[in-house]
Protein backbone atom coordinates (compact mmCIF):
# COMPACT_ATOMS: atom_id res chain seq x y z
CA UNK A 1 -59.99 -10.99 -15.80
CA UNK A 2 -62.13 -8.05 -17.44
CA UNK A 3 -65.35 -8.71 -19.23
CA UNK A 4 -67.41 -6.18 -21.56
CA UNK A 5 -71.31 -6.18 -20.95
CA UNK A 6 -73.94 -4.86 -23.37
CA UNK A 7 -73.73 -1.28 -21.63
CA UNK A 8 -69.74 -1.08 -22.95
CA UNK A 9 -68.90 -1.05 -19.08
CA UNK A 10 -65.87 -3.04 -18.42
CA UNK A 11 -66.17 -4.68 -15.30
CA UNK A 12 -63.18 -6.37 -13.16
CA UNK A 13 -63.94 -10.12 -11.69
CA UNK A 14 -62.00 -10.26 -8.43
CA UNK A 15 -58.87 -12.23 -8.58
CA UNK A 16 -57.76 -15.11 -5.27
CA UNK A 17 -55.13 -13.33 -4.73
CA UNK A 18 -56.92 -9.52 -4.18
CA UNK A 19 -59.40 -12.02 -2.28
CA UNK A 20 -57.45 -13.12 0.14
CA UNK A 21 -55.86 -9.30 0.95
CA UNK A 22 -58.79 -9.06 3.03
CA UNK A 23 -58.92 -10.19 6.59
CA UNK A 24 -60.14 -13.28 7.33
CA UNK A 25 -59.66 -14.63 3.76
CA UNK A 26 -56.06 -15.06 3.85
CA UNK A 27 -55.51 -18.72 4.40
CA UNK A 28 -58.62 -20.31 1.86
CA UNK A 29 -58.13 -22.69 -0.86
CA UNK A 30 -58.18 -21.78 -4.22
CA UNK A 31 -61.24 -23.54 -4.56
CA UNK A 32 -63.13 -21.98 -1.96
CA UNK A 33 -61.83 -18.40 -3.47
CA UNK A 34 -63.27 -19.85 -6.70
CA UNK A 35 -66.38 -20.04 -5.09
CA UNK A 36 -66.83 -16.82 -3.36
CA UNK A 37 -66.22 -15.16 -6.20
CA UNK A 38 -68.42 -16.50 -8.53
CA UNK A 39 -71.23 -15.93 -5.66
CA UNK A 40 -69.84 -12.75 -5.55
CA UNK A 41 -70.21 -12.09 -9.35
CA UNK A 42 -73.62 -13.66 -9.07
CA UNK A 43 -75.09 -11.63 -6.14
CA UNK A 44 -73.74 -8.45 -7.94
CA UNK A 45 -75.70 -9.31 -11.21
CA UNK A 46 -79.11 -9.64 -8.83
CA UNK A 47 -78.34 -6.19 -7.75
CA UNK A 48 -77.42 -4.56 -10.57
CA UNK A 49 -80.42 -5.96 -12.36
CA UNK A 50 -82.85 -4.80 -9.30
CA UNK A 51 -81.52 -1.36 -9.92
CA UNK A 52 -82.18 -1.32 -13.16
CA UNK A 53 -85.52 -2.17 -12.79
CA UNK A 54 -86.41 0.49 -10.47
């Protein structure tokens, strides 16, 4: 899933299955993956914005 932001960067959102490629990932539920991604997603806006703002 790709979205556009306001900079025309296209970003990638991780997908469960890429997720669980890495070790200690492999046997989560899809909910769980759901999760970690989104605080993924979230913890990469934070930095992104604190960069920004230096």
């Amino acid at each position: 899933m790709s979205t556009e932001n306001t900079n025309t960067e296209v970003s990638k959102a991780l997908s469960i299955e890429e997720l669980r490629k890495f070790d200690g990932f492999d046997d989560i539920t899809d909910e769980q993956a759901l999760e970690i991604i989104e605080t993924l997603r979230q913890l990469a806006i934070v930095i992104i914005k604190t960069f920004k703002n230096k």
